[in-house]
N, C-alpha and C. Protein backbone atom coordinates (compact mmCIF):
# COMPACT_ATOMS: atom_id res chain seq x y z
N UNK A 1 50.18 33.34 21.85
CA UNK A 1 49.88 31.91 21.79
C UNK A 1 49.43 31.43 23.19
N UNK A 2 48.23 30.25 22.63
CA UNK A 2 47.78 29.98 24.38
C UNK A 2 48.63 29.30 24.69
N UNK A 3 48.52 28.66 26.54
CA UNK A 3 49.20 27.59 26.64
C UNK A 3 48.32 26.66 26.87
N UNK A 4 48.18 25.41 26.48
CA UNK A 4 47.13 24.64 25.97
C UNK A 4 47.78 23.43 26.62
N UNK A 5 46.70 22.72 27.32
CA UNK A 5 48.00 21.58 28.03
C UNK A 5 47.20 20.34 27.39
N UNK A 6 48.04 19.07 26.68
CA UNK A 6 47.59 18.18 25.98
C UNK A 6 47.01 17.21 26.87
N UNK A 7 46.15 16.05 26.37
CA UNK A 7 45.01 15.19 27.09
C UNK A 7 45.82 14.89 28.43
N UNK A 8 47.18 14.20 27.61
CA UNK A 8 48.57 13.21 28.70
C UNK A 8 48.73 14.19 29.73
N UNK A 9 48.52 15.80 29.48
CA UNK A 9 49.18 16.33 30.87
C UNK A 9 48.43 17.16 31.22
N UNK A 10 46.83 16.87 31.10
CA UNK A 10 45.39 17.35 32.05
C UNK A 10 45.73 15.86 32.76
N UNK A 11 45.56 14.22 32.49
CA UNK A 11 45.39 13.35 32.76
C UNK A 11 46.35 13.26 34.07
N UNK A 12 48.01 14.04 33.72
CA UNK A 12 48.93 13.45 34.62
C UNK A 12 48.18 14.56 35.81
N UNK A 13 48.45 15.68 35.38
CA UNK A 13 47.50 17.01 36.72
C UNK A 13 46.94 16.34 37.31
N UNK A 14 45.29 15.65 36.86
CA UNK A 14 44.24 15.71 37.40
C UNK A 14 44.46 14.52 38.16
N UNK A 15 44.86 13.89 38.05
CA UNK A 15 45.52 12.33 38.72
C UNK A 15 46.34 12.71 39.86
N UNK A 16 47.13 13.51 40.00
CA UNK A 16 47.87 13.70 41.05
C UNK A 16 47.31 15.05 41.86
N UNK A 17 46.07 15.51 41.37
CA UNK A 17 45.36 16.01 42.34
C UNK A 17 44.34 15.42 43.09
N UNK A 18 43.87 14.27 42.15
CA UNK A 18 42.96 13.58 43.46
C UNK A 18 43.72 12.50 44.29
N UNK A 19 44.87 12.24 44.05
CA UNK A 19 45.54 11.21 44.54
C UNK A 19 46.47 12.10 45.73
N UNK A 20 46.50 13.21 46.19
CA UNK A 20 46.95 14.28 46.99
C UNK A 20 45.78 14.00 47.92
N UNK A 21 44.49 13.82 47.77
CA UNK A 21 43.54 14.38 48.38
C UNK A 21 43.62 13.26 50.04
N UNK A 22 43.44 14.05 51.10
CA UNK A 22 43.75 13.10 52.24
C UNK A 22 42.83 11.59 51.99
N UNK A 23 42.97 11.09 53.34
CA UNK A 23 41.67 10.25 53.28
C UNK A 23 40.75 10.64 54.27
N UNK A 24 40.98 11.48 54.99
CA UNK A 24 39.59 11.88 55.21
C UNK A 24 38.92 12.82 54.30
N UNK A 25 39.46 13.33 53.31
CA UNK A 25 38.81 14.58 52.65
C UNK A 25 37.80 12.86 51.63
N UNK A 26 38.60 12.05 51.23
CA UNK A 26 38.39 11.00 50.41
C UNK A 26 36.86 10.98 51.21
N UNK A 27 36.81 10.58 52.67
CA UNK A 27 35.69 10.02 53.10
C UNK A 27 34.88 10.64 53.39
N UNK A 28 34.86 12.12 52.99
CA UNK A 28 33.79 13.49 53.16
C UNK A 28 33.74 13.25 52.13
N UNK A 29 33.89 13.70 50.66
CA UNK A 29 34.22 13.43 49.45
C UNK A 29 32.85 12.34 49.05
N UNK A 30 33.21 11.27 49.54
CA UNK A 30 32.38 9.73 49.16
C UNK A 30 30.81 9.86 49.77
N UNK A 31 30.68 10.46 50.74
CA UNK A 31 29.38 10.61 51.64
C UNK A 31 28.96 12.31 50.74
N UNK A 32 28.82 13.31 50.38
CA UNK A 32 28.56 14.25 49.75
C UNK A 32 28.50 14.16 48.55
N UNK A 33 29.12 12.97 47.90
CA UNK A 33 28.68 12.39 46.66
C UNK A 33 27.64 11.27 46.56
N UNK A 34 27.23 10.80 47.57
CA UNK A 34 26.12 9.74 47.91
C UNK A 34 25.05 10.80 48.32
N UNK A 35 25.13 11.39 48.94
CA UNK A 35 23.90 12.42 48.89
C UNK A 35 23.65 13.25 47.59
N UNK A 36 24.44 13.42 46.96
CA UNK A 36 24.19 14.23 45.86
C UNK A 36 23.59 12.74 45.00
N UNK A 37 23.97 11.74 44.89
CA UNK A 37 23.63 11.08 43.66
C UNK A 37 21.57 10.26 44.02
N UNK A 38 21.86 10.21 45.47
CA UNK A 38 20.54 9.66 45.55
C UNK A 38 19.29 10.70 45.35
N UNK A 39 20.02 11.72 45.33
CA UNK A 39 18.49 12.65 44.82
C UNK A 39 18.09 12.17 43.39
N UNK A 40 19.04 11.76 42.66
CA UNK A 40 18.34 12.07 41.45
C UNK A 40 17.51 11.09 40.75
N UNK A 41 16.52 11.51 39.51
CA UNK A 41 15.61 10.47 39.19
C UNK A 41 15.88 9.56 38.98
N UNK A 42 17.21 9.21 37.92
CA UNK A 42 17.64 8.78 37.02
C UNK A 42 17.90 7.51 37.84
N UNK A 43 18.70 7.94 39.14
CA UNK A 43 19.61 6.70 40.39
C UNK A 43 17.53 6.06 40.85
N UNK A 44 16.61 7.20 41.37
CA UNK A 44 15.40 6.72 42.16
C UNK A 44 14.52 5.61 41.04
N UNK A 45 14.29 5.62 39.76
CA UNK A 45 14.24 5.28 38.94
C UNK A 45 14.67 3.80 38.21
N UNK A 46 16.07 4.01 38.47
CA UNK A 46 16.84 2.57 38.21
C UNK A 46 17.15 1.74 39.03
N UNK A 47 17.53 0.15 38.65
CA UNK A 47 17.41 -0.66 38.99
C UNK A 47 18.42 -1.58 39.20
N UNK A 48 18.99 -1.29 37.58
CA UNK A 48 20.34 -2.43 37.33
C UNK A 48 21.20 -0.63 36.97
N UNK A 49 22.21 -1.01 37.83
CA UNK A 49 23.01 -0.05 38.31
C UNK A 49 24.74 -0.11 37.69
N UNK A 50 25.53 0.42 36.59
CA UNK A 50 26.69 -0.29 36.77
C UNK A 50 27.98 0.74 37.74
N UNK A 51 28.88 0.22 38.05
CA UNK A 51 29.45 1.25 38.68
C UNK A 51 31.40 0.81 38.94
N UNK A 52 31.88 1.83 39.02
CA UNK A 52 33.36 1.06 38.83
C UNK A 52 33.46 1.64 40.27
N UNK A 53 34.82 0.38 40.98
CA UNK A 53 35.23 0.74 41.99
C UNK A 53 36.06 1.94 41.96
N UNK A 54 36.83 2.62 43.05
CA UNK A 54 37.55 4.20 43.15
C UNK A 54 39.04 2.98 42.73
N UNK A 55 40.07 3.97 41.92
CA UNK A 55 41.35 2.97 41.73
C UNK A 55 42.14 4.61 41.59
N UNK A 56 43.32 4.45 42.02
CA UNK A 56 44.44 5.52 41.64
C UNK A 56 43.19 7.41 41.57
N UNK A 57 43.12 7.14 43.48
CA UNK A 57 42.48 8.20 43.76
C UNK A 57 40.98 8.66 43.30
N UNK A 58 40.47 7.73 42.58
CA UNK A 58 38.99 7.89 42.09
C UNK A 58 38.46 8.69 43.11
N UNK A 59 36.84 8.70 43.47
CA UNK A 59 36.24 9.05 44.17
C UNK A 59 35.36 8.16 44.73
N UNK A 60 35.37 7.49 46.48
CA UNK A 60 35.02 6.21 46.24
C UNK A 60 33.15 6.17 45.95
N UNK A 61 33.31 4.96 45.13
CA UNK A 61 31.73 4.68 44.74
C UNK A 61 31.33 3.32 46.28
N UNK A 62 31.80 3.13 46.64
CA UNK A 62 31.61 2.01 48.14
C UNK A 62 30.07 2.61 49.20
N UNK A 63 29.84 3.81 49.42
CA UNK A 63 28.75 4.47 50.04
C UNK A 63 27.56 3.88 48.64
N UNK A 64 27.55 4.63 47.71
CA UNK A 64 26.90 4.39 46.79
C UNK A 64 26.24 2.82 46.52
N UNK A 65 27.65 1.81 46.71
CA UNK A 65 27.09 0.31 46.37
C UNK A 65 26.55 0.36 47.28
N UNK A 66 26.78 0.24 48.33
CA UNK A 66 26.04 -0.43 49.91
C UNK A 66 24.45 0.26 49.88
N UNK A 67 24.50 1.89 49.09
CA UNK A 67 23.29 2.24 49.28
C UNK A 67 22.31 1.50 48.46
N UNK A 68 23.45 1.22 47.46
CA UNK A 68 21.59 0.56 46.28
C UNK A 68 21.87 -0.65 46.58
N UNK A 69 22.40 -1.45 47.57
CA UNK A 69 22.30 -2.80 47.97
C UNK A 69 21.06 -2.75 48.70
N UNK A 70 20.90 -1.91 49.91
CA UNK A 70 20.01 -1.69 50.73
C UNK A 70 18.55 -0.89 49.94
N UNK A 71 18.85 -0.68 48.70
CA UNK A 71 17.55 -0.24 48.20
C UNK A 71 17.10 -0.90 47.49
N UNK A 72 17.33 -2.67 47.32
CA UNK A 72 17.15 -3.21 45.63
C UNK A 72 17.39 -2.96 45.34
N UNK A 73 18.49 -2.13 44.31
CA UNK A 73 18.89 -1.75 43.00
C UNK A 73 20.49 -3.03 43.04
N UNK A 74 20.10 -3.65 42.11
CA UNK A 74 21.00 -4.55 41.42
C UNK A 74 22.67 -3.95 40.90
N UNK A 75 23.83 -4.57 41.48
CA UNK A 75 24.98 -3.31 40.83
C UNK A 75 26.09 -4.49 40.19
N UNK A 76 26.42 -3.63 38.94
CA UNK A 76 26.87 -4.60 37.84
C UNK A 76 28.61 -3.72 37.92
N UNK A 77 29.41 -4.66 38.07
CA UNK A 77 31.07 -3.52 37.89
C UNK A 77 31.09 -4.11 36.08
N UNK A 78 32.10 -3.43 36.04
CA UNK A 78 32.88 -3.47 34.77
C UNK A 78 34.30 -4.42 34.57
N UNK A 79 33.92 -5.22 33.39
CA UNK A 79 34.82 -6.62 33.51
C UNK A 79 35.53 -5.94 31.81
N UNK A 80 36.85 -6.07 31.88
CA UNK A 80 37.82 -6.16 30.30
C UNK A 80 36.85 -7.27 29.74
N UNK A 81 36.61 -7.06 28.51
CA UNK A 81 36.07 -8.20 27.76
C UNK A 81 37.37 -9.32 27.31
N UNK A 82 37.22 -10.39 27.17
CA UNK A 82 38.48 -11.65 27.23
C UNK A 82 38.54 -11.40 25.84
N UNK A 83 37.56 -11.31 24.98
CA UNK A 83 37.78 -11.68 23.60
C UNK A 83 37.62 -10.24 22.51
N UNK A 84 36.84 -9.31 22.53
CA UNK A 84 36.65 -8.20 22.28
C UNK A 84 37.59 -7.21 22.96
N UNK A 85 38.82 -6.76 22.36
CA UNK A 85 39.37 -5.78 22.75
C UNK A 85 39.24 -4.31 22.59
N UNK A 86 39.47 -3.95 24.09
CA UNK A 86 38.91 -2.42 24.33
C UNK A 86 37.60 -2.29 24.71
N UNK A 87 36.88 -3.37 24.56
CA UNK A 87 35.26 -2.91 25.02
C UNK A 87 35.10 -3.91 27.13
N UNK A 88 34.15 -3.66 27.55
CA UNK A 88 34.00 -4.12 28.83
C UNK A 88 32.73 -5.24 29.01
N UNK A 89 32.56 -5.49 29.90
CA UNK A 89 31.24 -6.50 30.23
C UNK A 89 30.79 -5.59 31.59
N UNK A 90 29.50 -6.35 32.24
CA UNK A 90 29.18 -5.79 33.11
C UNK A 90 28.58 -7.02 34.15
N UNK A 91 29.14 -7.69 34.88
CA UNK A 91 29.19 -8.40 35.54
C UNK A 91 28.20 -8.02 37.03
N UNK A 92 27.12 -8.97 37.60
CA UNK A 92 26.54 -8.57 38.77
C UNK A 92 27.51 -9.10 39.23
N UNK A 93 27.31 -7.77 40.43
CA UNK A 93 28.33 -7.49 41.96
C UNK A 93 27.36 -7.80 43.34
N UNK A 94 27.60 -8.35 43.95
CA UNK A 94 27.21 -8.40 45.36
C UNK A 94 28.64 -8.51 46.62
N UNK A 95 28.31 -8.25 47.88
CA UNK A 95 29.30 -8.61 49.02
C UNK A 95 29.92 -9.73 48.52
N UNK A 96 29.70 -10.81 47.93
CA UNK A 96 30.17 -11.91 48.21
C UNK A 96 31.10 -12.48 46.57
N UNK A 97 30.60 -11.41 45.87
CA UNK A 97 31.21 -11.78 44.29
C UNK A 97 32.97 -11.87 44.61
N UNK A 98 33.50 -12.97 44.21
CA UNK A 98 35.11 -13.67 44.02
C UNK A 98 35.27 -12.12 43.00
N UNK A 99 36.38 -11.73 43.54
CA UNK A 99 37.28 -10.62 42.86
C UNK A 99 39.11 -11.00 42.09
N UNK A 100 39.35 -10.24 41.21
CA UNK A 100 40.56 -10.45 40.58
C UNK A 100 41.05 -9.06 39.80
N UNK A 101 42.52 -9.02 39.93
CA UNK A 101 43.39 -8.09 39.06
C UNK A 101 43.02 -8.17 37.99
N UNK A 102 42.44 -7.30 37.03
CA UNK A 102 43.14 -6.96 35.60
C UNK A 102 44.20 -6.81 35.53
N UNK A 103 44.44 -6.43 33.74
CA UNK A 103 45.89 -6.28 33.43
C UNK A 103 46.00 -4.83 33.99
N UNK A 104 45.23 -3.97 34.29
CA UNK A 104 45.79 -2.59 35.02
C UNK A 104 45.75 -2.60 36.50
N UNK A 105 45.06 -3.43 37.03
CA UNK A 105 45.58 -3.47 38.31
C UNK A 105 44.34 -3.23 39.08
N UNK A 106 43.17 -2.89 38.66
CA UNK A 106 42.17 -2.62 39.13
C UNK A 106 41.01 -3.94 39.56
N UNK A 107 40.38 -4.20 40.44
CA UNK A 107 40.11 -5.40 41.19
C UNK A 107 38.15 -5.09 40.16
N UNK A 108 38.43 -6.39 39.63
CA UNK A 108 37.39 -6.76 38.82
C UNK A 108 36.52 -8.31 39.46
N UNK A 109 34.95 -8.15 38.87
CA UNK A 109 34.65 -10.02 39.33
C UNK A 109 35.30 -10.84 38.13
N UNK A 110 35.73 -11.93 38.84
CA UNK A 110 36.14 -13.04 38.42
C UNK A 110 35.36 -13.30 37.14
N UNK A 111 35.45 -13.35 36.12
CA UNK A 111 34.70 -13.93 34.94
C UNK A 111 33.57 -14.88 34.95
N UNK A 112 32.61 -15.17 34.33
CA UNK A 112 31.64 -15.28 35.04
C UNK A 112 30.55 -15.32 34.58
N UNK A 113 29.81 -15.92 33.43
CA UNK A 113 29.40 -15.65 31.61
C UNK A 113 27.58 -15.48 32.72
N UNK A 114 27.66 -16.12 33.37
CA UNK A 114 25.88 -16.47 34.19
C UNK A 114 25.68 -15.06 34.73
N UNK A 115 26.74 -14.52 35.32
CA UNK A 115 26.60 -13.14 36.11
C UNK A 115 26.70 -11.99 35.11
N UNK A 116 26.95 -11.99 33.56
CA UNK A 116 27.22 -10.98 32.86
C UNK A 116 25.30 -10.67 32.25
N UNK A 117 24.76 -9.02 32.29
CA UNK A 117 23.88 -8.65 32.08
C UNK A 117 24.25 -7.90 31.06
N UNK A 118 23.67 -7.86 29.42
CA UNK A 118 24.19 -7.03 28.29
C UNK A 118 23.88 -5.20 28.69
N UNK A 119 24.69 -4.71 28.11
CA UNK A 119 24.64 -3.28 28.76
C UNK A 119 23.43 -2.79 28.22
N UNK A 120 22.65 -3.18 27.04
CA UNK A 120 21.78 -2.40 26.67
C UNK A 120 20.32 -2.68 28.02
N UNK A 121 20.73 -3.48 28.81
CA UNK A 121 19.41 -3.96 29.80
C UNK A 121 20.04 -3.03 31.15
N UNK A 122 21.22 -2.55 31.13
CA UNK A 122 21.84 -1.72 32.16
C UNK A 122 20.41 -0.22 32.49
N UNK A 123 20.35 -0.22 33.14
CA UNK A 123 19.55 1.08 33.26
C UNK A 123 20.31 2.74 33.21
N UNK A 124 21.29 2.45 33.85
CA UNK A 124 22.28 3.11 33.97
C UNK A 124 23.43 3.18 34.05
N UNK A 125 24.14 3.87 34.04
CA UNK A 125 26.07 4.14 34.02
C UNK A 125 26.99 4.95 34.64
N UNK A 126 27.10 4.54 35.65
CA UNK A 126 28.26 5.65 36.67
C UNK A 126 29.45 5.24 35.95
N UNK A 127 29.53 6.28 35.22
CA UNK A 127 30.82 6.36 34.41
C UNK A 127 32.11 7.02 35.14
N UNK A 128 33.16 6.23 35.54
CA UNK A 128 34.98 7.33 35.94
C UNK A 128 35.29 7.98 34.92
N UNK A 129 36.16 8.86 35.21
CA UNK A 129 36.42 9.83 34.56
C UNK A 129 38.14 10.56 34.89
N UNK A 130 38.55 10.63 34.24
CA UNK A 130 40.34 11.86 34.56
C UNK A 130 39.77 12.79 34.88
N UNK A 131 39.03 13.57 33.74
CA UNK A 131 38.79 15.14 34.21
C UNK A 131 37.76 15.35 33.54
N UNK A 132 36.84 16.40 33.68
CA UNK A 132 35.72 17.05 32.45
C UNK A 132 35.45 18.39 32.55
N UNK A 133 35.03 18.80 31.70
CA UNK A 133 34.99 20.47 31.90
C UNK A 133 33.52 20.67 31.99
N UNK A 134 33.31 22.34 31.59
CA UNK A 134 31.87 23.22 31.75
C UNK A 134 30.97 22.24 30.81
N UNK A 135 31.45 21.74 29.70
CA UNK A 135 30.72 21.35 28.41
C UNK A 135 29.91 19.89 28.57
N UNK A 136 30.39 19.31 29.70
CA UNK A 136 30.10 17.63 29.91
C UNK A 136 31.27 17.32 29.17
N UNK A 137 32.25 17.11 29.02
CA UNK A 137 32.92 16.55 28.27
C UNK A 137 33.78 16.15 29.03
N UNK A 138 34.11 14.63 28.70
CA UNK A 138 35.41 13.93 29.97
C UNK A 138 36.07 13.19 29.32
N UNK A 139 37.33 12.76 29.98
CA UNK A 139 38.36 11.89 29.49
C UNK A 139 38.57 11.43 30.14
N UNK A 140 39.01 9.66 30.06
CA UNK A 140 39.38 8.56 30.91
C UNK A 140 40.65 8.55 30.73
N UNK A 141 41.30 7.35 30.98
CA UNK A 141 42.40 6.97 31.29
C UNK A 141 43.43 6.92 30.15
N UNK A 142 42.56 7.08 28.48
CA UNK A 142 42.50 6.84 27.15
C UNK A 142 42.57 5.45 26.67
N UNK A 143 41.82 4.58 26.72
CA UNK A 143 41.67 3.20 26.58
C UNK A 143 40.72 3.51 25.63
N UNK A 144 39.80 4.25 25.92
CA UNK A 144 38.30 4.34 25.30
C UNK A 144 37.23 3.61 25.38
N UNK A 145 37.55 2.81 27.04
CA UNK A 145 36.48 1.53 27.37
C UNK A 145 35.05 2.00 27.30
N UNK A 146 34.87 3.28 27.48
CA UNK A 146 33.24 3.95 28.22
C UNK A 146 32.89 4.72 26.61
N UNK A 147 33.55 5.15 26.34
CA UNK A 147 33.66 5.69 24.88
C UNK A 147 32.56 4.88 23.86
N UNK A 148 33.46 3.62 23.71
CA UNK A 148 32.78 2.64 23.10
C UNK A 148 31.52 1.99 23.91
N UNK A 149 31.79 1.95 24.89
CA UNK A 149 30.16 1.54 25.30
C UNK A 149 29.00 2.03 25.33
N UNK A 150 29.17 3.84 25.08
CA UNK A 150 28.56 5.03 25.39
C UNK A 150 27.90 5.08 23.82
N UNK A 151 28.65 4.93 23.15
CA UNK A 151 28.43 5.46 22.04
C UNK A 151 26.74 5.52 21.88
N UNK A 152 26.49 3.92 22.14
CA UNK A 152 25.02 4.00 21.03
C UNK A 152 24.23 5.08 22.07
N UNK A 153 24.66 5.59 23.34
CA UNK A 153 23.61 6.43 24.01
C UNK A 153 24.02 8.09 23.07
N UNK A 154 25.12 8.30 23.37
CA UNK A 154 25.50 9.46 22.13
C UNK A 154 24.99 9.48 20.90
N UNK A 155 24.71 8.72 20.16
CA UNK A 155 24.45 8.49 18.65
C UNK A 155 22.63 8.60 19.17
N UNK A 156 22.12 7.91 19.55
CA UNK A 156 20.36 7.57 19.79
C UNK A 156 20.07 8.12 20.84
N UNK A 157 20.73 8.06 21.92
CA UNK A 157 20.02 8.60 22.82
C UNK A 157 19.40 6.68 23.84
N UNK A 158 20.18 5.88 22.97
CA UNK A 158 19.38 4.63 23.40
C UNK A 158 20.06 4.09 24.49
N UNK A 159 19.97 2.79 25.14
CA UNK A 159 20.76 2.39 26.24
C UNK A 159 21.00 3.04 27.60
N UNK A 160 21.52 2.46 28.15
CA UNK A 160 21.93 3.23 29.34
C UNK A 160 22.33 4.39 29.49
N UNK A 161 21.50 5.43 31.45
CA UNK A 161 21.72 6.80 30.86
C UNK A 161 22.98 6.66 31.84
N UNK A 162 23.98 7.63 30.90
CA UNK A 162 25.72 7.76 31.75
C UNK A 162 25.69 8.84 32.27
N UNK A 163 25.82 8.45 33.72
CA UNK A 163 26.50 9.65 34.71
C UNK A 163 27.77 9.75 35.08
N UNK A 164 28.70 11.00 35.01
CA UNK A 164 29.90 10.62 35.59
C UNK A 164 30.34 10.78 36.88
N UNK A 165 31.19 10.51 37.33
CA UNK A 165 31.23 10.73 39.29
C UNK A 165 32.78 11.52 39.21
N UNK A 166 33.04 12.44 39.95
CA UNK A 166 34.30 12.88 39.96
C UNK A 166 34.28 13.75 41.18
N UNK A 167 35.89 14.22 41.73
CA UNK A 167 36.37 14.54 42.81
C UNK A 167 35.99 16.33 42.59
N UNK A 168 35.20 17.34 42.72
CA UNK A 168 35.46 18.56 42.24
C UNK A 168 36.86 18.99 41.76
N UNK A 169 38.51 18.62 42.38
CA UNK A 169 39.56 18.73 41.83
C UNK A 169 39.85 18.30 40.31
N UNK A 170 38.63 17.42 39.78
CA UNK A 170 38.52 17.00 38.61
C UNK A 170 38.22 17.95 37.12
N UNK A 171 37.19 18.97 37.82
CA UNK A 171 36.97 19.89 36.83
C UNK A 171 38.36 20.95 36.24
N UNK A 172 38.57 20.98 34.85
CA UNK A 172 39.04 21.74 34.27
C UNK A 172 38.24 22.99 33.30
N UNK A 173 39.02 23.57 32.83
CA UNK A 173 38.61 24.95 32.27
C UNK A 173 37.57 24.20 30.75
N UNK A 174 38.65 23.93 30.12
CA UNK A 174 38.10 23.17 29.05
C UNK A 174 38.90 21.80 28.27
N UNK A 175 38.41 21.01 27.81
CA UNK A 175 39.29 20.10 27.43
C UNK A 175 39.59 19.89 25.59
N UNK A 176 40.77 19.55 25.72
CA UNK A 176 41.13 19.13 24.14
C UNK A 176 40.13 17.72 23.74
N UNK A 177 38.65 18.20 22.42
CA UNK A 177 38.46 17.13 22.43
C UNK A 177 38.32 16.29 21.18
N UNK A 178 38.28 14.80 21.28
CA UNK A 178 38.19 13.68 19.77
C UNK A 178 36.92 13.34 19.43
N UNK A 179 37.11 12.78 18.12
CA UNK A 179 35.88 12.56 17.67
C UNK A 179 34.68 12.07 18.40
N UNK A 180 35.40 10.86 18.88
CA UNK A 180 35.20 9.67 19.61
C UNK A 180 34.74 10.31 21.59
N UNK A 181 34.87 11.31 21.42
CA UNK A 181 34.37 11.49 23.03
C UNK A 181 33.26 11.57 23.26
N UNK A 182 32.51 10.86 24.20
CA UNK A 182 31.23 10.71 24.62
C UNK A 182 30.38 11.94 25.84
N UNK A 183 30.19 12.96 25.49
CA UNK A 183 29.72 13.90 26.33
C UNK A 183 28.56 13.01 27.48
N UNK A 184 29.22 13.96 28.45
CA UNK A 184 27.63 13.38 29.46
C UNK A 184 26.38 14.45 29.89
N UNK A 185 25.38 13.66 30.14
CA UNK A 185 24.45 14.51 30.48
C UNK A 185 24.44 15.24 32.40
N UNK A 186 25.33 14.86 32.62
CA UNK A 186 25.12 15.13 34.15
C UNK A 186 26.71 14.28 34.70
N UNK A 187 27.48 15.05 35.38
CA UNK A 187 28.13 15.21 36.32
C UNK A 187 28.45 15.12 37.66
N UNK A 188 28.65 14.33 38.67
CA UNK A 188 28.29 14.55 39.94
C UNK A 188 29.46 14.74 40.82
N UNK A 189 29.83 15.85 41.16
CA UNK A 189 30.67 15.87 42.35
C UNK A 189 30.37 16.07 43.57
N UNK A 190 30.69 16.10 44.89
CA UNK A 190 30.83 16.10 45.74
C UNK A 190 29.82 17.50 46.21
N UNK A 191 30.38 18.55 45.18
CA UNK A 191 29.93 20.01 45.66
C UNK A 191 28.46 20.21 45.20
N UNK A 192 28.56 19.32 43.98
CA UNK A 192 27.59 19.61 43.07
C UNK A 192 27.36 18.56 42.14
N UNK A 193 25.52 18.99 41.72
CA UNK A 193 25.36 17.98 40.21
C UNK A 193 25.55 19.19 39.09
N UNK A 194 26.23 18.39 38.24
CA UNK A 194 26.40 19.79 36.49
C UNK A 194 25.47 18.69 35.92
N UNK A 195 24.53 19.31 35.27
CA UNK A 195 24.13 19.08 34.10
C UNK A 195 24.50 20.00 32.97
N UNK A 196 24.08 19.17 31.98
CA UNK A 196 24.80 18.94 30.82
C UNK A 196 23.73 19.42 29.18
C-alpha cells in the first residue's frame, strides 16, 4: 500500500515549507521570479494584469506589481465578493488604493464598485497556489476562489490566461485530484517556467 498524503496534509507540508523559507531566500526568490515572469508573452502582451499579494509565506508578487506599474500594465488584486459566496472580484490596484482585512486576514482594496473590472476583460491571472505537481495541477487554500473563476478558461479556453506563481518548495510529486480543479497552463517558479 502507498502512502498517499491527503490534500489537508500536502497543504499543511507545503505551507510550512515556504513559511521556513528565510527572508532573504524570500527576496532572491521574488527577484528570480520577476525575471522569469517578464520574459513571457503572455505578461509582454497583457495589459490588465490580476495578481494576489504574498500572505502566509506566498512568494512575493511586490517586484512584479511595481514592474507592470512602470510598464503600463494596469494591476487588478482580488476582492471576496460581498454578495456571491466563494467567488472574488478584481478590483484596480495602484500605490495609493485604501487597503482592508478580509475575513482571512489577507489585506484586500477597500470595496469599491467604480474600481471593479469584470474578469472576463482581465487579460490575465497570476493565480496562488499551496502546491502543484508535474501535471499543472494545483491546490489552494480549498475555498475554491480561482477554481470558480478559472473555470470558463478550463471549459473554453475563454477569458483570462492563468498563470500560477509558486516558491520551487511548492512542487510535489503528484497531487490528489477533484473534479473541480482547474489545471494550469504554465507555472512559474523562481528556478523555472513549467509549462503545462
Amino acid at each position: 500500500m502507498t502512502n498517499v498524503l491527503s490534500r489537508n496534509q500536502i497543504r499543511q507540508k507545503v505551507r510550512l515549507a515556504r513559511r521556513s523559507l528565510s527572508l532573504q531566500q524570500q527576496t532572491i526568490d521574488a527577484k528570480k521570479l520577476l525575471s522569469n515572469l517578464i520574459t513571457l508573452p503572455q505578461v509582454q502582451q497583457s495589459t490588465h494584469i490580476a495578481i494576489s499579494l504574498a500572505f502566509d509565506g506566498e512568494i512575493s508578487t511586490q517586484p512584479f506589481i511595481e514592474w507592470c506599474w512602470k510598464n503600463n500594465k494596469q494591476v487588478y488584486l482580488p476582492v471576496l465578493h460581498p454578495f456571491t459566496k466563494g467567488h472574488l472580484l478584481f478590483l484596480h490596484y495602484t500605490a495609493t488604493t485604501e487597503m482592508i482585512k478580509n475575513q482571512y486576514g489577507i489585506a484586500e482594496p477597500k470595496l469599491d464598485i467604480q474600481l471593479v473590472l469584470p474578469v472576463k476583460k482581465l487579460d490575465m491571472i497570476c493565480t496562488p497556489l499551496v502546491a502543484f505537481d508535474a501535471q499543472g495541477n494545483r491546490i489552494g487554500m480549498g475555498g475554491g476562489y480561482y477554481d470558480r473563476t478559472l473555470a470558463p478558461w478550463f471549459k473554453q479556453q475563454t477569458g483570462p490566461y492563468p498563470i500560477g506563481l509558486a516558491h520551487d518548495c511548492q512542487q510535489v510529486a503528484q497531487l490528489p485530484i477533484e473534479s473541480w480543479d482547474v489545471p494550469l497552463p504554465k507555472i512559474i517558479t523562481p528556478s523555472k517556467v513549467h509549462r503545462f
